[in-house]
N, C-alpha and C. Protein backbone atom coordinates (compact mmCIF):
# COMPACT_ATOMS: atom_id res chain seq x y z
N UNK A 1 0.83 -1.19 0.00
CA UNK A 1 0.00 0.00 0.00
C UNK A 1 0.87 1.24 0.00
N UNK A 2 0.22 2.19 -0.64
CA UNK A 2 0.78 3.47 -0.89
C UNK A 2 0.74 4.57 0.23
N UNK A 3 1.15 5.88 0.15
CA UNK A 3 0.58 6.59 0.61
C UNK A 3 -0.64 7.26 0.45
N UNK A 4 -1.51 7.30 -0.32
CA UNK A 4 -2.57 7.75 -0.86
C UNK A 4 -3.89 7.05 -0.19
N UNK A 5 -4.33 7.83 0.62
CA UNK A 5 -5.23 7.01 1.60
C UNK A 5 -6.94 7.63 0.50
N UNK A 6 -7.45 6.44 0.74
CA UNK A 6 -8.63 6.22 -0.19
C UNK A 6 -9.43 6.54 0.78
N UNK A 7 -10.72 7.01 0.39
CA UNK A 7 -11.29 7.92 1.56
C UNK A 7 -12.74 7.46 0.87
N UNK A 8 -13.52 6.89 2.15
CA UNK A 8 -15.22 6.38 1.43
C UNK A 8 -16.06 6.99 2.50
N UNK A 9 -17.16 7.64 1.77
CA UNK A 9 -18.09 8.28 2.60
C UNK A 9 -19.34 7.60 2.30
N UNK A 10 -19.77 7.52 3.65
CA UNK A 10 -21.20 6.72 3.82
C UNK A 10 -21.90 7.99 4.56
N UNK A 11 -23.55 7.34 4.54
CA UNK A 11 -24.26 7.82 5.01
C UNK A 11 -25.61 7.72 4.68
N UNK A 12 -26.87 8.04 5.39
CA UNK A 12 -28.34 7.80 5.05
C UNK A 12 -28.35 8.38 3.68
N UNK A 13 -29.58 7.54 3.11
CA UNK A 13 -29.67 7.85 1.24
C UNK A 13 -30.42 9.65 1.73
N UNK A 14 -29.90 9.88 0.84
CA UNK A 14 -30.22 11.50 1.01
C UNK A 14 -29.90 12.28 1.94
N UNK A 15 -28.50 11.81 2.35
CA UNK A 15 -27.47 12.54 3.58
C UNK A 15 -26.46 13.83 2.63
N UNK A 16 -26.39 13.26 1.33
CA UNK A 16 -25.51 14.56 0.96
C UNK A 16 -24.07 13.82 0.43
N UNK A 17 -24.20 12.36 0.53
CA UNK A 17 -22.47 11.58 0.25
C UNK A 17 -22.01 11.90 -1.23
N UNK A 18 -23.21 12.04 -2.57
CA UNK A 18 -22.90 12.69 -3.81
C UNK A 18 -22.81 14.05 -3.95
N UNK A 19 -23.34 14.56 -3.63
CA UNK A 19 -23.05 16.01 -3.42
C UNK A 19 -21.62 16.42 -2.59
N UNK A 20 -21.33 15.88 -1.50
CA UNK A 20 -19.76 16.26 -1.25
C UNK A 20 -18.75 15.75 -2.17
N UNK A 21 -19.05 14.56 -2.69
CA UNK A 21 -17.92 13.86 -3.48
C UNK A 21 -17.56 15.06 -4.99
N UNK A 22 -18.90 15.68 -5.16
CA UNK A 22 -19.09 16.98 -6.40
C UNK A 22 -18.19 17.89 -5.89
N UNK A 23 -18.46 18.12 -4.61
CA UNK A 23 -17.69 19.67 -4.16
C UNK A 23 -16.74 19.80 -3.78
N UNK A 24 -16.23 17.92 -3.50
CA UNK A 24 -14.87 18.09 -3.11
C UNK A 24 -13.60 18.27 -4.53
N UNK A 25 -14.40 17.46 -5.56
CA UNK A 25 -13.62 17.42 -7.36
C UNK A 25 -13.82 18.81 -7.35
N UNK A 26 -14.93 19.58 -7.70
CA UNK A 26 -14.77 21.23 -7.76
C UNK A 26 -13.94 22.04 -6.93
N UNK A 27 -13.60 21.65 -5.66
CA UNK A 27 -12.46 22.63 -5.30
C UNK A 27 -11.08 21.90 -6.11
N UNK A 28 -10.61 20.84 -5.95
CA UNK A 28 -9.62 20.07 -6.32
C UNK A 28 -9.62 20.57 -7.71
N UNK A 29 -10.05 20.23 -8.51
CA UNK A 29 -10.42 21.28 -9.92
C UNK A 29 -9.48 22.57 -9.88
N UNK A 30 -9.97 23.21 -9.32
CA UNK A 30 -10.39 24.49 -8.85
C UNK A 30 -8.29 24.84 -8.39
N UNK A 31 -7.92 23.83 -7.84
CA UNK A 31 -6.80 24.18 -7.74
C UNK A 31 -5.70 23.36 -8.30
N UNK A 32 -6.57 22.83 -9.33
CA UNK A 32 -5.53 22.72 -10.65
C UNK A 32 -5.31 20.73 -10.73
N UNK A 33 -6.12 20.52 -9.93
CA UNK A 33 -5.71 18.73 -9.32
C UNK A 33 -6.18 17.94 -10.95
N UNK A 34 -5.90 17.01 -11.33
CA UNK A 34 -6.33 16.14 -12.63
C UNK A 34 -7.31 15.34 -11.71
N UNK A 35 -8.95 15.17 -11.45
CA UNK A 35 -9.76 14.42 -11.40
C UNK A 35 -10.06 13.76 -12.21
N UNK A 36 -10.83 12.47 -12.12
CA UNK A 36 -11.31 11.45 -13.00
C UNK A 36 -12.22 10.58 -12.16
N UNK A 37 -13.32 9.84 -12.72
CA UNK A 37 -14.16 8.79 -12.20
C UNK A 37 -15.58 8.80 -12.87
N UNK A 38 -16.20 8.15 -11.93
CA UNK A 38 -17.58 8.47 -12.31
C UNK A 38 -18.42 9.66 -10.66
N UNK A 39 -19.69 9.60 -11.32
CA UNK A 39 -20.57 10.26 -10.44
C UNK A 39 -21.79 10.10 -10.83
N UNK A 40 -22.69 9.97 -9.83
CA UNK A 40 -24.52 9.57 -10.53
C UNK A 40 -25.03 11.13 -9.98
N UNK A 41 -26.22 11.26 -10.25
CA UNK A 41 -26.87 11.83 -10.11
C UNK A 41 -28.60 11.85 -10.30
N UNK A 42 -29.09 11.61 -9.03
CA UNK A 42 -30.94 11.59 -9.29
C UNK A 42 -31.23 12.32 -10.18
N UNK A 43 -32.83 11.57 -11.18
CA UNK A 43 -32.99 12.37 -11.87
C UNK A 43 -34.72 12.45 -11.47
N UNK A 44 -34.80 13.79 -11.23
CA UNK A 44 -35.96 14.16 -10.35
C UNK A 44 -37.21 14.70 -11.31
N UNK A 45 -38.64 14.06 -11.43
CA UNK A 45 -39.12 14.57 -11.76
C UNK A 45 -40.58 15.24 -11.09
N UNK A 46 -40.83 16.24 -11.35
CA UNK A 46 -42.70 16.51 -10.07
C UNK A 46 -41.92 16.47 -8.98
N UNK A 47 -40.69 16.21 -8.33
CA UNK A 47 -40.52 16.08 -7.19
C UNK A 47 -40.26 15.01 -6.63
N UNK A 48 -40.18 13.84 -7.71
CA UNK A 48 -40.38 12.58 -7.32
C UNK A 48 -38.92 11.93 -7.72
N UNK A 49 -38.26 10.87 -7.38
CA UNK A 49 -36.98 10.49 -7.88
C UNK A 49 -37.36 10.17 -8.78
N UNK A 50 -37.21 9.46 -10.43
CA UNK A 50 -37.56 8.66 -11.40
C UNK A 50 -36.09 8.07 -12.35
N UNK A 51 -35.31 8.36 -11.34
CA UNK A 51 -33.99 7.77 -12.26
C UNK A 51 -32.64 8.32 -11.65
N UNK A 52 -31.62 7.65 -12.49
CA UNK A 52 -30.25 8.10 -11.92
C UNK A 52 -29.36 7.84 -13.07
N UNK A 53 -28.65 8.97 -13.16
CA UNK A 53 -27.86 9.61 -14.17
C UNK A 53 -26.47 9.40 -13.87
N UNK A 54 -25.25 8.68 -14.85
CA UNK A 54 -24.30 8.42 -14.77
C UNK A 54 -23.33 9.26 -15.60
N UNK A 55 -22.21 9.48 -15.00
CA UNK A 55 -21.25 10.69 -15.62
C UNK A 55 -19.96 10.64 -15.25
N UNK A 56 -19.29 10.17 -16.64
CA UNK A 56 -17.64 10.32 -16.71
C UNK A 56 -17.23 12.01 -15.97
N UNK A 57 -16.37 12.07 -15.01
CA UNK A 57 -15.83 12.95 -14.85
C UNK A 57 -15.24 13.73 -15.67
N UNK A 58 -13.85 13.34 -16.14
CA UNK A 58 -12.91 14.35 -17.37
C UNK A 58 -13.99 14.39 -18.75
N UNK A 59 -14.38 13.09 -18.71
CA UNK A 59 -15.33 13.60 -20.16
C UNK A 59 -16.19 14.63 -20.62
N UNK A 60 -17.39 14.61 -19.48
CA UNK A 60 -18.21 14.84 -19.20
C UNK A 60 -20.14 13.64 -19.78
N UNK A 61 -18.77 13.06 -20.34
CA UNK A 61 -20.33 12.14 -21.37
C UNK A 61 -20.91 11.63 -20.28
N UNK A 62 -22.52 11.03 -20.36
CA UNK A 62 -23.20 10.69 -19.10
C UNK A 62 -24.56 10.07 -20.30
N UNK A 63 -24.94 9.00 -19.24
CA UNK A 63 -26.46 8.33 -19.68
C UNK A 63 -27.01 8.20 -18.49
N UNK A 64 -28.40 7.12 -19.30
CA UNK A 64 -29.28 6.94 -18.11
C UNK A 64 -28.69 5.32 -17.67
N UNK A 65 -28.90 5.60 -16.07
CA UNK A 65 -28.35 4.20 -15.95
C UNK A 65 -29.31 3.55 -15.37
N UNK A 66 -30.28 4.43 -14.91
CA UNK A 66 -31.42 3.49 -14.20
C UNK A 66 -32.77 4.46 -14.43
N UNK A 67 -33.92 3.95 -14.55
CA UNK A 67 -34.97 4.43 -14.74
C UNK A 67 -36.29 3.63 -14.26
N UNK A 68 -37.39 4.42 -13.87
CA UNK A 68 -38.74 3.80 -13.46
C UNK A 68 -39.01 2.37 -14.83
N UNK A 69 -39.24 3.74 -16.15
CA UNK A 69 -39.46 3.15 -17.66
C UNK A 69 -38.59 1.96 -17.96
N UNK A 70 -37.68 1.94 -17.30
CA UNK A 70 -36.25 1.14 -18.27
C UNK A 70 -37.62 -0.47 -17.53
N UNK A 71 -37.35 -1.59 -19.00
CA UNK A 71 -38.45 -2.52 -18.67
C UNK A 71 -36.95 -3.31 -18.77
N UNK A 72 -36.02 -3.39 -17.98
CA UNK A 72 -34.96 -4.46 -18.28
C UNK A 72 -34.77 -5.68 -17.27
N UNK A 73 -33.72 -6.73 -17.27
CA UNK A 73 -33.85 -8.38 -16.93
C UNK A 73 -33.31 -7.62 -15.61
N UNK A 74 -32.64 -6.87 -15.51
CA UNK A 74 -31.95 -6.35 -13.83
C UNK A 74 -32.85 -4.68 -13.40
N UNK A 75 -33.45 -5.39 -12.12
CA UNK A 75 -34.29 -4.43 -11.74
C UNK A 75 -33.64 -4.27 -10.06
N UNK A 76 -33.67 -3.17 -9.46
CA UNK A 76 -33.02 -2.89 -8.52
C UNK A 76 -34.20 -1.99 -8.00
N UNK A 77 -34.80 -2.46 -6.90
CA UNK A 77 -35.92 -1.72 -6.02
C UNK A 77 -37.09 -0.89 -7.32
N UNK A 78 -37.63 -0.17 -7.60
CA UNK A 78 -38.16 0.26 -8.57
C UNK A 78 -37.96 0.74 -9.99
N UNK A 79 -36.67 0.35 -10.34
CA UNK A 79 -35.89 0.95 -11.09
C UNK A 79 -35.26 -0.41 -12.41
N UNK A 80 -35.37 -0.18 -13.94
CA UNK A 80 -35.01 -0.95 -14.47
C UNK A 80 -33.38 -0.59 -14.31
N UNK A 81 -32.20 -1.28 -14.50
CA UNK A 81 -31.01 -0.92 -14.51
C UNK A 81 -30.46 -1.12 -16.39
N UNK A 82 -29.73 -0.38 -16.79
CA UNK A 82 -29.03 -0.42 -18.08
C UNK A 82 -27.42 -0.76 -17.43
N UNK A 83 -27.48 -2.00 -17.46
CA UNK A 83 -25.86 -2.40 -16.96
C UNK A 83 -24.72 -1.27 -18.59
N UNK A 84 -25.38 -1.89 -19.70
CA UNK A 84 -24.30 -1.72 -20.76
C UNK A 84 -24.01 0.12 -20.76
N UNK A 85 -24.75 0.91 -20.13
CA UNK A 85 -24.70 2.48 -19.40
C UNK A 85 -23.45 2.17 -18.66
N UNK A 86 -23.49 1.76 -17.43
CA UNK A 86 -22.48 1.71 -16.22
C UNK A 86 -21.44 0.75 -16.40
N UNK A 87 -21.45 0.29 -17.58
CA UNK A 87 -20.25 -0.79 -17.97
C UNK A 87 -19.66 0.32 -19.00
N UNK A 88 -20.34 1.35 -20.10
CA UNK A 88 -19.94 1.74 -21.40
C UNK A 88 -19.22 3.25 -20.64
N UNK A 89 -19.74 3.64 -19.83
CA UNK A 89 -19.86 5.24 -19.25
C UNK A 89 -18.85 5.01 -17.60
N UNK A 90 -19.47 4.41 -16.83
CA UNK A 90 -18.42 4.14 -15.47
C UNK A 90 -17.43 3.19 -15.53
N UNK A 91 -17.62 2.01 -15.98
CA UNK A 91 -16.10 1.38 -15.94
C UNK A 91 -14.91 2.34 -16.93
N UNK A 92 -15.00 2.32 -17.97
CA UNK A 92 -14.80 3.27 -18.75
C UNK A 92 -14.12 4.86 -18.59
N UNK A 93 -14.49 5.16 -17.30
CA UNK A 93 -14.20 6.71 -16.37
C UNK A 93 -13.08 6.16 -15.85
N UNK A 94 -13.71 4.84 -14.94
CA UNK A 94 -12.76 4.32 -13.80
C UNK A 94 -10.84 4.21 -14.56
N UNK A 95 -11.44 3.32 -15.84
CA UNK A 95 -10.45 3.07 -16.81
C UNK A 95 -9.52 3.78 -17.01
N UNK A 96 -9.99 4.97 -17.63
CA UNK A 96 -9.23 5.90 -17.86
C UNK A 96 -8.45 7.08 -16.71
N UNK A 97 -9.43 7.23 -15.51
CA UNK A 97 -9.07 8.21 -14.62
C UNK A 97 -7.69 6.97 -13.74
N UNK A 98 -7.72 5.86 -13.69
CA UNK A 98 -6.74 5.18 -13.34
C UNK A 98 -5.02 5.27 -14.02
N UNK A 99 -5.18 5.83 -15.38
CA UNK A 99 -3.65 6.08 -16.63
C UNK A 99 -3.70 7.33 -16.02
N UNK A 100 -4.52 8.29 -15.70
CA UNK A 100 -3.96 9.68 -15.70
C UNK A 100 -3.85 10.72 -14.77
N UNK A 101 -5.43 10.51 -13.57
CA UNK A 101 -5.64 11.46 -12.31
C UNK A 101 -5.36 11.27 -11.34
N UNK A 102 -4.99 12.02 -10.64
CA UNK A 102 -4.47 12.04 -9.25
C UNK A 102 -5.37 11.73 -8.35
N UNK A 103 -6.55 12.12 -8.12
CA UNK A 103 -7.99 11.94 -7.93
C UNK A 103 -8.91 10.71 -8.70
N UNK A 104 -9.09 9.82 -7.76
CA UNK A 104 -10.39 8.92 -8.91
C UNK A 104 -11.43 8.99 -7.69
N UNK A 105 -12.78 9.46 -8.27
CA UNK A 105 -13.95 9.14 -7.89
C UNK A 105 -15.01 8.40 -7.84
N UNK A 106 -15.72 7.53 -7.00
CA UNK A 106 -16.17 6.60 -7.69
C UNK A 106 -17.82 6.68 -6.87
N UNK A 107 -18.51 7.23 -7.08
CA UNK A 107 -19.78 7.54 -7.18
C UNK A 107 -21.19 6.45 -7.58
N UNK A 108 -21.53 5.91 -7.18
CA UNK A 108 -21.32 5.12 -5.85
C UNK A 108 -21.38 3.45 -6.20
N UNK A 109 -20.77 3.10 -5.03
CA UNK A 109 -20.57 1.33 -4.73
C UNK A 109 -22.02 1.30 -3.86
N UNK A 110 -22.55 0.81 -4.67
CA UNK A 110 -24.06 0.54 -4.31
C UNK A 110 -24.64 -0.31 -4.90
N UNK A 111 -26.05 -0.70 -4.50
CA UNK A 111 -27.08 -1.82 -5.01
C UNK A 111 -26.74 -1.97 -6.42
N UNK A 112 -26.94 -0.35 -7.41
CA UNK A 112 -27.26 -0.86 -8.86
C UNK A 112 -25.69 -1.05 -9.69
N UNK A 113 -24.63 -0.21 -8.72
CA UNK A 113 -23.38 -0.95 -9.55
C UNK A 113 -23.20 -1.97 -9.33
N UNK A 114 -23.41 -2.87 -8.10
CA UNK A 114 -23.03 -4.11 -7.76
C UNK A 114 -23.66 -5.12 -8.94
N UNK A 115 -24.34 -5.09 -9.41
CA UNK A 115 -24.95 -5.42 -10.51
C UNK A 115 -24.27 -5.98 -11.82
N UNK A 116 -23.02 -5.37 -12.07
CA UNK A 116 -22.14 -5.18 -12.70
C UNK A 116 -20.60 -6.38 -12.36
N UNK A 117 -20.35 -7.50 -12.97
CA UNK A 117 -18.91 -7.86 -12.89
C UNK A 117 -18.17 -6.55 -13.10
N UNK A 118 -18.28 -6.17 -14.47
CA UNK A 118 -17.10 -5.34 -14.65
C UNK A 118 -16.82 -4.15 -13.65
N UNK A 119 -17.75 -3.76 -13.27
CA UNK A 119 -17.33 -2.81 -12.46
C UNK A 119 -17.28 -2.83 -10.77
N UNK A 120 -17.60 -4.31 -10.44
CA UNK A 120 -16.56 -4.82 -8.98
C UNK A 120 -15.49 -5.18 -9.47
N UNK A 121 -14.81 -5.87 -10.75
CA UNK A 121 -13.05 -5.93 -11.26
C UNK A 121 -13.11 -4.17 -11.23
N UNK A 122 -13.70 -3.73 -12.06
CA UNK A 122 -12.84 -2.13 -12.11
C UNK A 122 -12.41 -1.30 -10.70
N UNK A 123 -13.45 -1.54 -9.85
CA UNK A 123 -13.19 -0.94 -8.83
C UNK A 123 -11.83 -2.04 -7.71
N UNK A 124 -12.14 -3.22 -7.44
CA UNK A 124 -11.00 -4.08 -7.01
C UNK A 124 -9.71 -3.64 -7.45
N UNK A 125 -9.51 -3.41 -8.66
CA UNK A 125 -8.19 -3.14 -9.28
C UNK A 125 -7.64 -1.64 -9.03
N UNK A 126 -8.68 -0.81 -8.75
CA UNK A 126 -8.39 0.65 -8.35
C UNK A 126 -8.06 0.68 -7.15
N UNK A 127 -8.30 -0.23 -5.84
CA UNK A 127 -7.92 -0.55 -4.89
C UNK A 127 -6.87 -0.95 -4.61
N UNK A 128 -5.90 -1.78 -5.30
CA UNK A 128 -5.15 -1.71 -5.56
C UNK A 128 -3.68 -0.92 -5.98
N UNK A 129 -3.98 0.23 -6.69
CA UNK A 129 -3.85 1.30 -7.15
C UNK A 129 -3.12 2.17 -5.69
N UNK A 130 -1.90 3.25 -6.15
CA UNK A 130 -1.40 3.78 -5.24
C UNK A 130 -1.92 5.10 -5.76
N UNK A 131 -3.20 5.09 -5.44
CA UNK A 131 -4.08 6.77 -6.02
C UNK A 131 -4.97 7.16 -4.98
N UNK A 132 -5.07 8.72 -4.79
CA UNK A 132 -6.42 8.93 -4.06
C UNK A 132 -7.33 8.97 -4.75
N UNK A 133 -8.35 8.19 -3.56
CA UNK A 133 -9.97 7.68 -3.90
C UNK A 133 -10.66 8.07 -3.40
N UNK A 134 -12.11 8.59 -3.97
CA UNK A 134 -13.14 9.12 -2.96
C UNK A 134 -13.99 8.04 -3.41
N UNK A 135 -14.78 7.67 -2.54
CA UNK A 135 -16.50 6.74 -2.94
C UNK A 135 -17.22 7.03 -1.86
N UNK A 136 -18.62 7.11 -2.64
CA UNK A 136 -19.50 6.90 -1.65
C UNK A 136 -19.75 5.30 -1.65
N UNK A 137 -20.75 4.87 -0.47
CA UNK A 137 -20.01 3.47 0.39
C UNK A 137 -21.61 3.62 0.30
N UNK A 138 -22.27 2.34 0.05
CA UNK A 138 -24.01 2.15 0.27
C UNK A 138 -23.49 2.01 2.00
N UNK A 139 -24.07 2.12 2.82
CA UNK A 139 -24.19 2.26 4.27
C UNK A 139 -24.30 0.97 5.04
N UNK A 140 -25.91 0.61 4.55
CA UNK A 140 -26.04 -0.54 5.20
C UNK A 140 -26.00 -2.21 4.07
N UNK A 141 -25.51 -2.08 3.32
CA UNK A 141 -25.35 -2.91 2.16
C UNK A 141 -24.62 -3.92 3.08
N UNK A 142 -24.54 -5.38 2.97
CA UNK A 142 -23.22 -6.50 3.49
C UNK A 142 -22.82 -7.16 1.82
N UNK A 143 -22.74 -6.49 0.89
CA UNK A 143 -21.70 -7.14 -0.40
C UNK A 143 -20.27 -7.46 -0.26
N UNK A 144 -20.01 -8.60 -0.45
CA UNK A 144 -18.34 -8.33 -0.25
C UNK A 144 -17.55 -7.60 -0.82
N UNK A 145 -17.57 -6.84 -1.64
CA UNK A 145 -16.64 -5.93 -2.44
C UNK A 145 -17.18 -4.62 -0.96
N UNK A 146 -18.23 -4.08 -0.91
CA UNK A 146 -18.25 -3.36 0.20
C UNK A 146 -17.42 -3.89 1.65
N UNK A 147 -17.78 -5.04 1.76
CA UNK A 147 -16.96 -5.47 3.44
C UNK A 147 -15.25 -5.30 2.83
N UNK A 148 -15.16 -5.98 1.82
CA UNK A 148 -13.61 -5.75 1.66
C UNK A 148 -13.10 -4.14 1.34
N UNK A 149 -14.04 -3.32 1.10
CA UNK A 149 -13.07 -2.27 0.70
C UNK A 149 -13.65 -1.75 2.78
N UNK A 150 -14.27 -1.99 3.59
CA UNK A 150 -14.31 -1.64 4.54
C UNK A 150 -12.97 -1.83 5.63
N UNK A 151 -12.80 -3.01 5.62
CA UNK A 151 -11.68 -3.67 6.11
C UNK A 151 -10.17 -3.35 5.79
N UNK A 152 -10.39 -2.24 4.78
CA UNK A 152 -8.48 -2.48 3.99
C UNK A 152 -8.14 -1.30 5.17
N UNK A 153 -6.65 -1.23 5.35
CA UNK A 153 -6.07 -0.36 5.96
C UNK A 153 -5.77 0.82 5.98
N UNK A 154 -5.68 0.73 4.22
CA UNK A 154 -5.92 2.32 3.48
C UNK A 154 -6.89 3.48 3.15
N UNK A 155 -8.16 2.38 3.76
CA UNK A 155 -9.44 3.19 3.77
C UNK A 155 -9.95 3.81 4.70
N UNK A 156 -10.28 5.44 4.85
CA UNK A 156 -10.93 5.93 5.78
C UNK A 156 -12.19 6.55 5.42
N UNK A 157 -13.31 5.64 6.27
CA UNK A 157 -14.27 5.84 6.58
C UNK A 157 -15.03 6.84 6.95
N UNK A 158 -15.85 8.12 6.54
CA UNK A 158 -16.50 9.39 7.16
C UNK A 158 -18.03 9.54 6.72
N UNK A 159 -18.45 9.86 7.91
CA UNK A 159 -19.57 9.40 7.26
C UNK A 159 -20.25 10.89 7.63
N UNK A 160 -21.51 11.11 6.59
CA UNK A 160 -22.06 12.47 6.12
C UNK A 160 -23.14 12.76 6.56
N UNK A 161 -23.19 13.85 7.38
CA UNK A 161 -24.42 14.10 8.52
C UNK A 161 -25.22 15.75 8.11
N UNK A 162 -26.19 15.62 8.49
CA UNK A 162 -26.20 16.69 8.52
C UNK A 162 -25.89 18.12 9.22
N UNK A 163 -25.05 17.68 10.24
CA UNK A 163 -24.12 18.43 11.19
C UNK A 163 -22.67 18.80 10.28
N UNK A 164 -22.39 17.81 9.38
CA UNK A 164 -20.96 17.61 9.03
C UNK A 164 -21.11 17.88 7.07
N UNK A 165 -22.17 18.15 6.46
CA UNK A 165 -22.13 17.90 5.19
C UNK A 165 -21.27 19.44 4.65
N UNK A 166 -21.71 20.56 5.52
CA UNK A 166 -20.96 21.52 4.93
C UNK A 166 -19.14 21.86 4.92
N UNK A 167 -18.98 21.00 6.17
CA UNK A 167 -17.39 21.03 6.41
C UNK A 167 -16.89 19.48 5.63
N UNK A 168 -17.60 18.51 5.24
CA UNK A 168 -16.67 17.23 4.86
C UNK A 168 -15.79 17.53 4.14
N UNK A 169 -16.53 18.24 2.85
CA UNK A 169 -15.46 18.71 1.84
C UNK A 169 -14.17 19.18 1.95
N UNK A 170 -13.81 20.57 2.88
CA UNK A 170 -12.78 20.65 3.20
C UNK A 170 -12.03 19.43 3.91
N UNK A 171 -12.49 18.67 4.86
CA UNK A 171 -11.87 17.69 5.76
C UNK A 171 -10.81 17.08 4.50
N UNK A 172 -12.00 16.64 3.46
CA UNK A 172 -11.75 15.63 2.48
C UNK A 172 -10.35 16.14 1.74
N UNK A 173 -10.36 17.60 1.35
CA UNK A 173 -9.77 18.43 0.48
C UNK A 173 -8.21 17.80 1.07
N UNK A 174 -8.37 18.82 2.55
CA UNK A 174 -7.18 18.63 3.29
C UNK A 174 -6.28 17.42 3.25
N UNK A 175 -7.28 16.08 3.72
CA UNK A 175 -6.74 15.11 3.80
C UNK A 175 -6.07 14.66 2.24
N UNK A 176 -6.32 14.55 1.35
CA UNK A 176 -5.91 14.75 -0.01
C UNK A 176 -4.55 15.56 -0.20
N UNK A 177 -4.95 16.81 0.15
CA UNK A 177 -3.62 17.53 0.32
C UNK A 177 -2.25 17.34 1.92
N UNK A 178 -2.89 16.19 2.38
CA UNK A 178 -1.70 15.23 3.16
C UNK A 178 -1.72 17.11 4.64
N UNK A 179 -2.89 17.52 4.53
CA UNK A 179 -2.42 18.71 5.36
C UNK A 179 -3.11 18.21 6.95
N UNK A 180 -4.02 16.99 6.55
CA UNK A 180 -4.50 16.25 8.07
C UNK A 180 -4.79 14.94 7.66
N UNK A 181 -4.03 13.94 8.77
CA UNK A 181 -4.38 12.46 8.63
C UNK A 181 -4.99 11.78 9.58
């Protein structure tokens, strides 16, 4: 193991764990860092969730990766899943942000990526990897790719409150920039 401590944030669904992982790449951005990964994003309609939106970081390219409509063979709580989305668009991020960024993000290790071989190898192998990592962490999930990335030595655990969602980012920033361990 490297020095590059991989950093996974958990927390209740709608605690804020995608949204910091956004604001922590935008400052890092912001001061010049090479990011890469993926990131989802709800896609809200009336107010209602109805999907979730997948997005190469450096690229910016993004699909649908899950939807009410999607009528597909992998269904995940209300939602059809488009594996060949999160295989074509997130492994793909992972792929590439692994040859080049200093930063890989990985947005999120959850129900509908688990879904995916390729992208428990993509992520296993980034683990591996002497890079900093951000992920959000499904919370209460027991998958083994979750218990194992819980258990490694290099991983620190923070989890996103609503006491703590406006300061994580910096925490996160810092720790990245080796200025607190």
């Amino acid at each position: 193991m490297g020095d590059n401590v991989k950093i996974g944030i958990s927390g209740l669904p709608r605690s804020g764990k995608s949204s910091t992982i956004v604001h922590v790449l935008g400052r890092l951005e912001a001061q010049g860092e090479l990011v890469g990964g993926m990131v989802t994003e709800n896609i809200i309609e009336k107010g209602e969730k109805v999907g979730v939106k997948i997005k190469n970081v450096m690229t910016g390219e993004e699909g649908i990766l899950a939807h009410r409509d999607y009528d597909s063979g992998v269904r995940v709580g209300d939602f059809g899943v488009d594996l060949s989305v999160l295989d074509d668009i997130g492994v793909r991020a992972l792929e590439e942000a692994s040859q080049v960024a200093r930063v890989i993000a990985i947005d999120e290790v959850g129900k509908l990526e688990m879904e995916s071989e390729k992208f428990i190898e993509a992520v296993r192998d980034l683990m591996e990897e002497d890079k900093f990592m951000i992920m959000t962490l499904h919370k209460r999930s027991r998958d083994p790719l979750l218990q194992e990335i819980r258990r490694r030595d290099d991983v620190r655990i923070l989890e996103v409150t609503p006491l703590n969602r406006n300061l994580l980012p910096i925490k996160i920033e810092r720790i990245i920039n080796k200025d607190e361990l």
